[in-house]
Protein backbone atom coordinates (compact mmCIF):
# COMPACT_ATOMS: atom_id res chain seq x y z
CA UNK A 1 115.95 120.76 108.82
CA UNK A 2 113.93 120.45 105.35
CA UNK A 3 114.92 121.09 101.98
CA UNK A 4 112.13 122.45 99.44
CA UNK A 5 112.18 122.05 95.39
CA UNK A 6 111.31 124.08 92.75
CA UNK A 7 108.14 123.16 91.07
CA UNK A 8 108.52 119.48 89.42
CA UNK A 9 105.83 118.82 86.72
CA UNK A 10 104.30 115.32 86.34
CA UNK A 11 102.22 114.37 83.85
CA UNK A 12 99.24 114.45 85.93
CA UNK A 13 99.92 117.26 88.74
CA UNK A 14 101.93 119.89 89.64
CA UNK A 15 104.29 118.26 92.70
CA UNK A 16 104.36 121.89 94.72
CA UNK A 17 107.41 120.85 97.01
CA UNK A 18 109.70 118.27 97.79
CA UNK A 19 110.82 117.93 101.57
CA UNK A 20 113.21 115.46 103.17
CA UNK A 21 114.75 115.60 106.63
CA UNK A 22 118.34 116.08 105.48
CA UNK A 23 120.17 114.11 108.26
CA UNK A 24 118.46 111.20 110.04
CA UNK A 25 118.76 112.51 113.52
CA UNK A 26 118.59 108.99 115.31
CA UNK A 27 121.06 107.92 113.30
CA UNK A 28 123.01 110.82 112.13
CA UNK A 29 122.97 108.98 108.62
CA UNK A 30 122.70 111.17 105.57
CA UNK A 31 119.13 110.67 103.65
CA UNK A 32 117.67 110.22 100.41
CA UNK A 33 117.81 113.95 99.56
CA UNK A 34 120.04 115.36 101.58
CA UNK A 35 122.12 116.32 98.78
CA UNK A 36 119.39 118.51 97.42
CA UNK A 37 120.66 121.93 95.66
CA UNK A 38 118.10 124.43 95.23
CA UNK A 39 119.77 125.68 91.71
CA UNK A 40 118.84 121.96 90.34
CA UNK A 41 120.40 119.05 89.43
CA UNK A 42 123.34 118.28 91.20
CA UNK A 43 126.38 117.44 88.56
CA UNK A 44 129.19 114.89 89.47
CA UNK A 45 131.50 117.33 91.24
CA UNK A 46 128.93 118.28 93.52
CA UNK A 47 127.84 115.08 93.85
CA UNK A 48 131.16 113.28 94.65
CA UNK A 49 131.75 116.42 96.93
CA UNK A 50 128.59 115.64 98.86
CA UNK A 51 128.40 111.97 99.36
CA UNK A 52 132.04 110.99 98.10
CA UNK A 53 133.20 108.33 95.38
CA UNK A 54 132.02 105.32 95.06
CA UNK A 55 133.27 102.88 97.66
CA UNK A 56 136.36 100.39 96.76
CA UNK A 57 134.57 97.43 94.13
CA UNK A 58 137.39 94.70 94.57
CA UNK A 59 137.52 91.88 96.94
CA UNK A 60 134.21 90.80 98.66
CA UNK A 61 132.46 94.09 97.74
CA UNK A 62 129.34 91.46 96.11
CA UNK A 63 129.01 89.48 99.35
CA UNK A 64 129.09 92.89 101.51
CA UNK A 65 126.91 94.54 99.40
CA UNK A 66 124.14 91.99 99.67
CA UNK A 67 125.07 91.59 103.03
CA UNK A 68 124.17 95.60 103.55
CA UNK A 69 121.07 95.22 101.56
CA UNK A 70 119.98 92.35 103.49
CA UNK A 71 120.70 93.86 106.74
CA UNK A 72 118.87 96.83 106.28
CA UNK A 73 115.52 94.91 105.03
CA UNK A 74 115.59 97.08 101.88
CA UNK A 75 112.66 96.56 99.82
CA UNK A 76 111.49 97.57 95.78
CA UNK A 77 110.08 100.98 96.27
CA UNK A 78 108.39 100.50 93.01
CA UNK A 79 105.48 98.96 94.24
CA UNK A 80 105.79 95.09 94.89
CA UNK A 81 107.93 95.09 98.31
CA UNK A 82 110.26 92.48 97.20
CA UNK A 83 113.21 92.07 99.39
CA UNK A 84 116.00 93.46 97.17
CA UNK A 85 119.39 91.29 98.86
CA UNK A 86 116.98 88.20 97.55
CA UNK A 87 116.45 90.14 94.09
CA UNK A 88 120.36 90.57 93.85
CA UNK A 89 120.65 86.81 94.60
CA UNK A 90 118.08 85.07 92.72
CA UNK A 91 120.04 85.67 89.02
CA UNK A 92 120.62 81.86 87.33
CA UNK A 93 123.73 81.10 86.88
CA UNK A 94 124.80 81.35 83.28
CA UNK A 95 127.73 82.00 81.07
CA UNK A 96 126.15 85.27 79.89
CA UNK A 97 126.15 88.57 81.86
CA UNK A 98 123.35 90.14 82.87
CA UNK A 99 121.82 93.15 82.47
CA UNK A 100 120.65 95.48 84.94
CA UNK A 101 117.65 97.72 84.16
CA UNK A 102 116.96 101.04 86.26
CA UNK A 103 113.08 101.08 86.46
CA UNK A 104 112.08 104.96 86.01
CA UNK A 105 109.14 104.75 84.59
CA UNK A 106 107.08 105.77 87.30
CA UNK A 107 103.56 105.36 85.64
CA UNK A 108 101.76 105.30 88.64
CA UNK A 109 100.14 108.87 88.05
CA UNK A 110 99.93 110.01 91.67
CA UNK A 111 103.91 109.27 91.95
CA UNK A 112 106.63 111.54 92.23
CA UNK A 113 109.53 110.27 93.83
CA UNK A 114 111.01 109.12 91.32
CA UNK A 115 110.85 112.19 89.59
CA UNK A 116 112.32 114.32 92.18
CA UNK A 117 115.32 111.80 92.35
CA UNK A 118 116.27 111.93 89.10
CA UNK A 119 115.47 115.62 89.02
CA UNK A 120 117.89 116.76 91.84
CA UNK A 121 120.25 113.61 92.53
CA UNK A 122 120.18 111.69 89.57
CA UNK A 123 123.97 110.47 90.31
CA UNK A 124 122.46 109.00 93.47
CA UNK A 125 120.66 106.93 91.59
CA UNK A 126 123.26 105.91 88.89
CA UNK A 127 125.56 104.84 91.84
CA UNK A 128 123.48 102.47 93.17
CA UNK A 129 122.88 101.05 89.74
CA UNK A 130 126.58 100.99 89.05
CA UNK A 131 127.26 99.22 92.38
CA UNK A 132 124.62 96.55 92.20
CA UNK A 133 125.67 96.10 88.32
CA UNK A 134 129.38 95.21 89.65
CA UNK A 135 127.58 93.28 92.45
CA UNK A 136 125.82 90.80 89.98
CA UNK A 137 128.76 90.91 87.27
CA UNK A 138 125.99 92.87 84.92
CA UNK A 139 127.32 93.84 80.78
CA UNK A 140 125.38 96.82 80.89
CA UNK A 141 122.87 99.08 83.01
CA UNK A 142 120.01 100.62 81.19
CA UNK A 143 117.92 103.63 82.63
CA UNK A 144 114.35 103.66 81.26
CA UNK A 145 112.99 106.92 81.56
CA UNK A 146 109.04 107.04 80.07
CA UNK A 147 108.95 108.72 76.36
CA UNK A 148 106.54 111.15 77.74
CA UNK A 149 109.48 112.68 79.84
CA UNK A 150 111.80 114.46 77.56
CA UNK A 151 113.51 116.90 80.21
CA UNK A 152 114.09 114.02 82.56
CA UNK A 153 115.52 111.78 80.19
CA UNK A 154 117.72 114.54 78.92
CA UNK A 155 118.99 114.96 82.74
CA UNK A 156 119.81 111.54 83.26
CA UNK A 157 121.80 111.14 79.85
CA UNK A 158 123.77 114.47 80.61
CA UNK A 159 124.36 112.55 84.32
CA UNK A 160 125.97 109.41 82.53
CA UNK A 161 128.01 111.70 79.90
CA UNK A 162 129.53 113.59 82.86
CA UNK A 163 130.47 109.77 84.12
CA UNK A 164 131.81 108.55 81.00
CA UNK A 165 135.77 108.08 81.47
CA UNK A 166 136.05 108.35 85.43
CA UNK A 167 135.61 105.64 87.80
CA UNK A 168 132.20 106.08 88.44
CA UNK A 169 130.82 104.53 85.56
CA UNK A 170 132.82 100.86 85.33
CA UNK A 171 129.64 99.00 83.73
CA UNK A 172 128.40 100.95 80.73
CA UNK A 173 124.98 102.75 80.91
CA UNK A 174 122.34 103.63 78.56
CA UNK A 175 118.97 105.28 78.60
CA UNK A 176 116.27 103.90 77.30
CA UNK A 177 112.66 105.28 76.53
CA UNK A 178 109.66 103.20 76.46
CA UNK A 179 106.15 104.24 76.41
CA UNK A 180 104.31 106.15 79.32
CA UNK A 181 102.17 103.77 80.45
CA UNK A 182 100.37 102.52 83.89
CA UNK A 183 101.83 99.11 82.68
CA UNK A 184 104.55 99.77 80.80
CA UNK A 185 106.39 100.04 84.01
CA UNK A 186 105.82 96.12 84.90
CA UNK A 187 109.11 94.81 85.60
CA UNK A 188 108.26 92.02 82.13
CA UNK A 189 106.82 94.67 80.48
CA UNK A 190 109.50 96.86 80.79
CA UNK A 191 112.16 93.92 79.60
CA UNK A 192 109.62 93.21 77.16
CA UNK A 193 109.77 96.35 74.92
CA UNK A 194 113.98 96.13 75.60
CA UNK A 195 113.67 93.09 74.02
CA UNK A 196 110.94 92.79 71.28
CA UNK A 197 109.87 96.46 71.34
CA UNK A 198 106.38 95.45 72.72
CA UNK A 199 105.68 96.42 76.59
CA UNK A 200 103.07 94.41 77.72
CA UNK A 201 103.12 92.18 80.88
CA UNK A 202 104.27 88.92 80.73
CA UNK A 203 101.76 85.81 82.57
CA UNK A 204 104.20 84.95 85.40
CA UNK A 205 102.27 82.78 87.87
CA UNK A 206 105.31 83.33 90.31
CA UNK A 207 107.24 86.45 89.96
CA UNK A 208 110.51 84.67 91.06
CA UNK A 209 110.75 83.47 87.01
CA UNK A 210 114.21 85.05 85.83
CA UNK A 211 113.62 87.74 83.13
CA UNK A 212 115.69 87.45 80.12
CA UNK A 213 117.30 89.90 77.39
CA UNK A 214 119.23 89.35 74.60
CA UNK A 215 119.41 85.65 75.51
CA UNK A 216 120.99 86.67 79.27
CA UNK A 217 119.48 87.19 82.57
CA UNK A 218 117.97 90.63 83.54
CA UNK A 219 117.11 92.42 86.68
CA UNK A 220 115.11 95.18 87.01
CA UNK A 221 114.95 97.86 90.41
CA UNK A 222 113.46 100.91 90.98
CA UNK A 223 115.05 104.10 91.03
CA UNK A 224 114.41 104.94 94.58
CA UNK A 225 115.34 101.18 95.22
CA UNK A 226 118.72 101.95 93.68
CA UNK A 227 119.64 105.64 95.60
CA UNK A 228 119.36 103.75 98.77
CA UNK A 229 121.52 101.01 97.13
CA UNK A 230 124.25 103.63 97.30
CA UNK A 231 123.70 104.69 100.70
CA UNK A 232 123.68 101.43 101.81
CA UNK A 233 127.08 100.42 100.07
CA UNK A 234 128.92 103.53 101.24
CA UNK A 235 128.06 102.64 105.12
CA UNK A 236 128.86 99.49 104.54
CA UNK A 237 132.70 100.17 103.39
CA UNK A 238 132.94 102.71 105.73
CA UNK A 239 131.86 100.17 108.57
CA UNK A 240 134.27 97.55 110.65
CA UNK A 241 134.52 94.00 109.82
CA UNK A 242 133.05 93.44 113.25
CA UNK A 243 129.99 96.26 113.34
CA UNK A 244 126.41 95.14 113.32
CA UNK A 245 125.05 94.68 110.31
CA UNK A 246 121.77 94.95 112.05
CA UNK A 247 122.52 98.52 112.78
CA UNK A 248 122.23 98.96 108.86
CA UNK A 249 118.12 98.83 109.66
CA UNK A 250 117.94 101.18 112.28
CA UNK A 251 115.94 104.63 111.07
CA UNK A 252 116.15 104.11 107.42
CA UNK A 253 113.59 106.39 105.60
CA UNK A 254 111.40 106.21 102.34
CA UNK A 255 109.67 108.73 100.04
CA UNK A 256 106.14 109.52 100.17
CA UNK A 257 104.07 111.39 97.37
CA UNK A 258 101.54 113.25 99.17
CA UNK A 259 98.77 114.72 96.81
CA UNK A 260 94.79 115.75 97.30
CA UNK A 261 93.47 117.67 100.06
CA UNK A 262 96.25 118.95 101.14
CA UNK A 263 97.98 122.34 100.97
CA UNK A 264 101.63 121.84 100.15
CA UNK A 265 101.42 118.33 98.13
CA UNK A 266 104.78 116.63 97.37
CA UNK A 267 107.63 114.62 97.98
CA UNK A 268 108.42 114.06 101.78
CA UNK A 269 111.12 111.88 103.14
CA UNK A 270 110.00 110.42 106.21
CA UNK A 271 111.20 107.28 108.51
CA UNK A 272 110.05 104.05 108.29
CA UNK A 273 107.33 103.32 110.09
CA UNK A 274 106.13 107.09 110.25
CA UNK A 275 102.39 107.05 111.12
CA UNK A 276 100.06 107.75 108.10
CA UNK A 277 98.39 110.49 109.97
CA UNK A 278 101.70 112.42 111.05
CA UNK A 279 102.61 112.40 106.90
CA UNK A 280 99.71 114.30 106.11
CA UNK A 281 100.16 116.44 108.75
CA UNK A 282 103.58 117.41 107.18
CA UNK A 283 101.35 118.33 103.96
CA UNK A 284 99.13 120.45 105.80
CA UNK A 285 95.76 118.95 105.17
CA UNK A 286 92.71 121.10 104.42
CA UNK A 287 90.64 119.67 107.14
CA UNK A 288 90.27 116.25 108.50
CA UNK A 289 90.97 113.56 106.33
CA UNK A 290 88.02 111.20 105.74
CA UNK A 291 90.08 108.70 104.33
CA UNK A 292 93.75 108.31 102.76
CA UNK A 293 94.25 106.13 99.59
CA UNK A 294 97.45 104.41 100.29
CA UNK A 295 100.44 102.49 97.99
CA UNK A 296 98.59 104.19 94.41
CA UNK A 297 96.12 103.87 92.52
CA UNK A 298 96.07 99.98 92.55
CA UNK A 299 96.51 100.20 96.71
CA UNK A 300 94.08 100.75 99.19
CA UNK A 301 91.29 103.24 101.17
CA UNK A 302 92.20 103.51 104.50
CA UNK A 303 89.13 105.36 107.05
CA UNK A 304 90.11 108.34 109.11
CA UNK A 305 90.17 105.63 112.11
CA UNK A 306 93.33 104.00 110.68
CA UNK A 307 95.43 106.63 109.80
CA UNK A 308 97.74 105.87 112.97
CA UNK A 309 98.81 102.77 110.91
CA UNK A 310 102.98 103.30 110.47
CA UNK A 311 103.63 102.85 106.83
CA UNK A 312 105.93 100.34 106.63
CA UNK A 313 104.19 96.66 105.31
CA UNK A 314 103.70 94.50 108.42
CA UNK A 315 101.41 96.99 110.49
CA UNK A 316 100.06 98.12 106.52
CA UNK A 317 99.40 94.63 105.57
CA UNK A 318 97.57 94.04 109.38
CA UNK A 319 94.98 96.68 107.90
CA UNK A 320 94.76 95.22 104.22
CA UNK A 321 96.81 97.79 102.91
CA UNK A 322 100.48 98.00 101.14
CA UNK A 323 103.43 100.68 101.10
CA UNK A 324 103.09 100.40 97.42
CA UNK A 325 104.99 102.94 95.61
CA UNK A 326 104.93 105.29 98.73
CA UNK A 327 101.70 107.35 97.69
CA UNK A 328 99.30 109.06 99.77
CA UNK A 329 95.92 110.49 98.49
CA UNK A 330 94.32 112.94 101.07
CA UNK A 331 90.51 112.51 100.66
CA UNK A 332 88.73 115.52 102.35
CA UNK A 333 85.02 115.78 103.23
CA UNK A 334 84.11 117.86 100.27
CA UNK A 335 85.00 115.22 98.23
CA UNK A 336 83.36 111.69 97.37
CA UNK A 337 85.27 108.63 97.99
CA UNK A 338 83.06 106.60 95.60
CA UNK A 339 83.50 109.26 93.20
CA UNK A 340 86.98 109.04 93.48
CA UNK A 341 86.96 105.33 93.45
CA UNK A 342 85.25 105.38 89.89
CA UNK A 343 87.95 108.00 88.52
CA UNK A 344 90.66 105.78 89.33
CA UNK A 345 88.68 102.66 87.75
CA UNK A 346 87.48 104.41 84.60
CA UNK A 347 91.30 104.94 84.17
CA UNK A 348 92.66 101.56 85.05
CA UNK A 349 90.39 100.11 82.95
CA UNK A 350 91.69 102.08 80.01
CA UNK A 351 95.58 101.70 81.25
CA UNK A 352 95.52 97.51 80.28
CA UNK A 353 97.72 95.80 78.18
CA UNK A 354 94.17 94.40 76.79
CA UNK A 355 95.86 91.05 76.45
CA UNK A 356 93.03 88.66 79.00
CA UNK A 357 89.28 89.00 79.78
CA UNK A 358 89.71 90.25 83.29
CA UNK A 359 91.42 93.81 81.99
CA UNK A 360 89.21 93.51 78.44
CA UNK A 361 86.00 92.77 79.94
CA UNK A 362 85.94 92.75 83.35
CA UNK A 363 87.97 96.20 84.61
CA UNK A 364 85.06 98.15 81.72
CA UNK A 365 82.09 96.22 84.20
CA UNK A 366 83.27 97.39 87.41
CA UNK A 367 83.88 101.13 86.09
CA UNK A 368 80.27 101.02 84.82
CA UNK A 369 79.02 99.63 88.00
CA UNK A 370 81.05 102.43 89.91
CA UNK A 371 79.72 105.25 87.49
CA UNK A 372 75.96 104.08 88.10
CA UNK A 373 76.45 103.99 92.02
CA UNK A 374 78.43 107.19 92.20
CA UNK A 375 75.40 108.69 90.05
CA UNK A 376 72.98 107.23 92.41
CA UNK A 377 71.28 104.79 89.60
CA UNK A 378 72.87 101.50 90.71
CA UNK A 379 69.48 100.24 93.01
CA UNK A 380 69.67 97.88 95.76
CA UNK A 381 71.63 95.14 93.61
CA UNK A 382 74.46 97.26 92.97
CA UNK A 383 76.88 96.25 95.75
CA UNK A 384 76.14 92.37 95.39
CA UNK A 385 76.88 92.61 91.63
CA UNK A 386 79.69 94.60 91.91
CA UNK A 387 81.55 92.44 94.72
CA UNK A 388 80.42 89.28 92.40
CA UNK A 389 82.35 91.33 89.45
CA UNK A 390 85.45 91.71 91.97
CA UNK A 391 85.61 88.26 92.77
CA UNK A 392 85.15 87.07 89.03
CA UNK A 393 88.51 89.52 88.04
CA UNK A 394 90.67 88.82 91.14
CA UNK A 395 93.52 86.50 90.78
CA UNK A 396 92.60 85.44 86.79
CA UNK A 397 94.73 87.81 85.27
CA UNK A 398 97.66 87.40 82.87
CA UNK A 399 99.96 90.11 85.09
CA UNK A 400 98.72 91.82 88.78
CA UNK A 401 97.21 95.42 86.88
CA UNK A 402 93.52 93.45 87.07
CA UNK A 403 94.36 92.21 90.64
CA UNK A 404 94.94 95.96 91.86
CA UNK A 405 92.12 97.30 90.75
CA UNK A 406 90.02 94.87 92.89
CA UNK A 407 91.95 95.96 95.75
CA UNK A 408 91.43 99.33 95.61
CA UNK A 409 87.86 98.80 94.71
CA UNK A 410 87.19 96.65 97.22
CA UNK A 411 88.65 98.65 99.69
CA UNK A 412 86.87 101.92 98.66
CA UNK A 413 83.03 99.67 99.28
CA UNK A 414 84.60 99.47 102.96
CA UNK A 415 85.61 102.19 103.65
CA UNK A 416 82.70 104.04 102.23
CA UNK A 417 80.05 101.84 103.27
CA UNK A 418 77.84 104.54 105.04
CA UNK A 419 78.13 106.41 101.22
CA UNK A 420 77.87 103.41 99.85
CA UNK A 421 74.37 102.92 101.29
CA UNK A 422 72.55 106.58 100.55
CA UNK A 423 74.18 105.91 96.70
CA UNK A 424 72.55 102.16 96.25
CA UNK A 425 69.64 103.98 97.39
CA UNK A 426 69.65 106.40 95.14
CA UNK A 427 70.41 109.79 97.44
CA UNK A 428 73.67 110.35 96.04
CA UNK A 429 76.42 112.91 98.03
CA UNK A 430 76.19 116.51 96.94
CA UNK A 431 80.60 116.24 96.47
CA UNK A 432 80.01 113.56 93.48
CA UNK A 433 80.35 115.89 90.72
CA UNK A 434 81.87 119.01 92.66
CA UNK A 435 85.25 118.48 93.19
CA UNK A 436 88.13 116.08 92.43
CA UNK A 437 90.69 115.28 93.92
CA UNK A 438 92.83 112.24 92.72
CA UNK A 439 95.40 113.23 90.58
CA UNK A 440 94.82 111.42 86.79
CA UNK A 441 96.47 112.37 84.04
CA UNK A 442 94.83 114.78 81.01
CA UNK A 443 91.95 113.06 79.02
């Protein structure tokens, strides 16, 4: 059984549908977006209707909560994978209370999720932020929802009024809007502007560093991170002391943006571990795939041969590639993967905080080396001085923005290498200039 949205705009493509299986049939669990209304936004009545109140938040609720989390191997779906029951543990202890901050930014232009979430179901979301806020003993929960995003924003606040005096909101919310950008949705960043009104990256050698605002721990998730929060919490209560936690992990599912050559882009919920290949599928590609960019714009180029890679991030990670934020690109054969490649670059290397020479100097020197290949003008010595420029940016930046790039740079060189040869020789593809694929925001 699918579900299918209206139109959702992002600001760089038109998201045609949204579909998610709306019962998980292996574990007759309810999804993601089961709770999808085709009239819109579902308001609290329906919402409380559909998936019920939130569960009792007295006694050991904290310790079962993580426990849930924990048991179900529930990861950010914002991009870096971290185990979230470690993420709900790892606050310092202090006298002040935290805050927890609902990462909607979604910069990642080829991203929708998010979106579509707080679109159709964006109580799901506030309950998991409510429940992990008790969890941790947050003050306050703040929504950041990107300045570019008006009617979104607007959605989420009308969510929280509808909240305001009934048990579903006990820890006070807030939205907040900071500025659309590729890194203003860093998790420092993002606490960043909170805090000083500046959203750049912060140089955190080891991510585990607590985050601080207004002199008091803070802990950031992503949307999508915090829907399944609520699933999570409501199976839990609704389990017995003595059921298997490990049952929690069983079929659990995850959005995927699926955009390019494809015929009905958009949100799909799918299981974990659903083969790359049988994604597209549900997107109706227009022709083979030659290759699927995978995890965003700072993931990875996978070939057509490894497109029966699950997407979930051991068998990714066996391949050199990442769930990322849960996007798929669909690369067709009358399009050029180098060309592509280049797109994406040009942009990242205009998306920096500008704040260290690897995003300054060294993201502007690989785009230029990408735009002379693609264009067939690069010579012999192009490959060897771009990987040189790769290894010269990996690793030395102040945040991970330079560090992604490389990746999906690097990644494109492999997977292309037959184009990569006939370019460095100068007989560029006929597709370099024809058509484009990659969804980037408006110049």
């Amino acid at each position: 059984m699918t579900a299918t949205t209206p139109a959702a705009t992002t600001p760089a493509a038109t998201v045609a549908a949204a579909t998610a299986t709306a019962t998980n049939p292996a574990a007759g669990r309810p999804t993601l977006l089961s709770g999808w209304r085709a009239s819109g936004r579902s308001d609290l009545a329906a919402h409380v209707a559909h998936y019920g109140p939130l569960p009792p938040l007295h006694g050991d609720f904290p310790r079962r909560l993580v426990a849930a989390v924990e048991a179900a191997g529930l990861v950010g779906k914002g991009g870096a994978g971290f185990p979230s029951a470690i993420k709900l543990q790892s606050l310092p202890r202090t006298r002040s209370r935290p805050t927890l901050v609902v990462n909607a930014m979604e910069g990642e232009p080829a991203s929708a999720k998010d979106h579509v979430l707080l679109s159709l179901l964006p109580h799901l979301v506030l309950d998991g932020a409510q429940l992990a806020a008790v969890a941790v003993g947050a003050r306050q929960v703040v929504v950041c929802v990107a300045d570019d995003r008006d009617e979104l924003a607007a959605g989420v606040a009308t969510a929280v009024a509808e909240r305001q005096r009934t048990s579903q909101l006990p820890v006070p919310t807030t939205v907040a809007r900071p500025p659309g950008r590729y890194v203003g949705g860093e998790e420092s960043a993002l606490v960043g502007w909170l805090e000083r009104g500046r959203g750049v990256p912060a140089f955190r050698p080891e991510r585990g560093v607590p985050l601080a605002l207004d002199r008091a721990p803070a802990l950031v998730h992503n949307a999508e991170t915090m829907a399944h929060v609520a699933l999570l919490a409501r199976e839990a209560a609704g389990a017995s002391s003595t059921a298997d936690p490990e049952a929690l992990a069983a079929d659990r599912t995850t959005l995927v943006t699926v955009s390019g050559a494809v015929a009905r882009p958009g949100v799909l919920e799918v299981p974990l571990g659903t083969p790359i290949a049988d994604i597209v599928a549900m997107a109706t590609p227009q022709g083979p795939p030659v290759a699927v960019l995978v995890g965003g714009f700072g993931g990875s180029w996978l070939g057509a041969g490894a497109l029966g890679t699950p997407l979930r991030k051991d068998t990714l990670g066996a391949v050199g590639a990442a769930p990322g934020a849960g996007v798929l690109v669909v690369l067709g054969s009358q399009a050029c993967g180098l060309a592509e490649t280049a797109r994406i670059a040009r942009y990242m290397a205009g998306e920096s905080a500008g704040q260290c020479g690897p995003c300054v100097f060294g993201l502007p020197a690989i785009a230029d080396d990408l735009d002379l290949l693609v264009a067939g003008r690069g010579g012999a010595a192009i490959e060897l001085r771009l990987t040189g420029r790769l290894a010269l940016v990996a690793g030395r930046g102040a945040c991970r923005h330079p560090d992604g790039v490389v990746r999906m740079v690097a990644s494109a060189l492999d997977a292309f290498e037959d184009d990569l040869r006939r370019h460095a020789a100068g007989r560029p593809c006929g597709h370099s200039r024809r058509r484009t694929v990659v969804p980037l925001p408006p110049a």
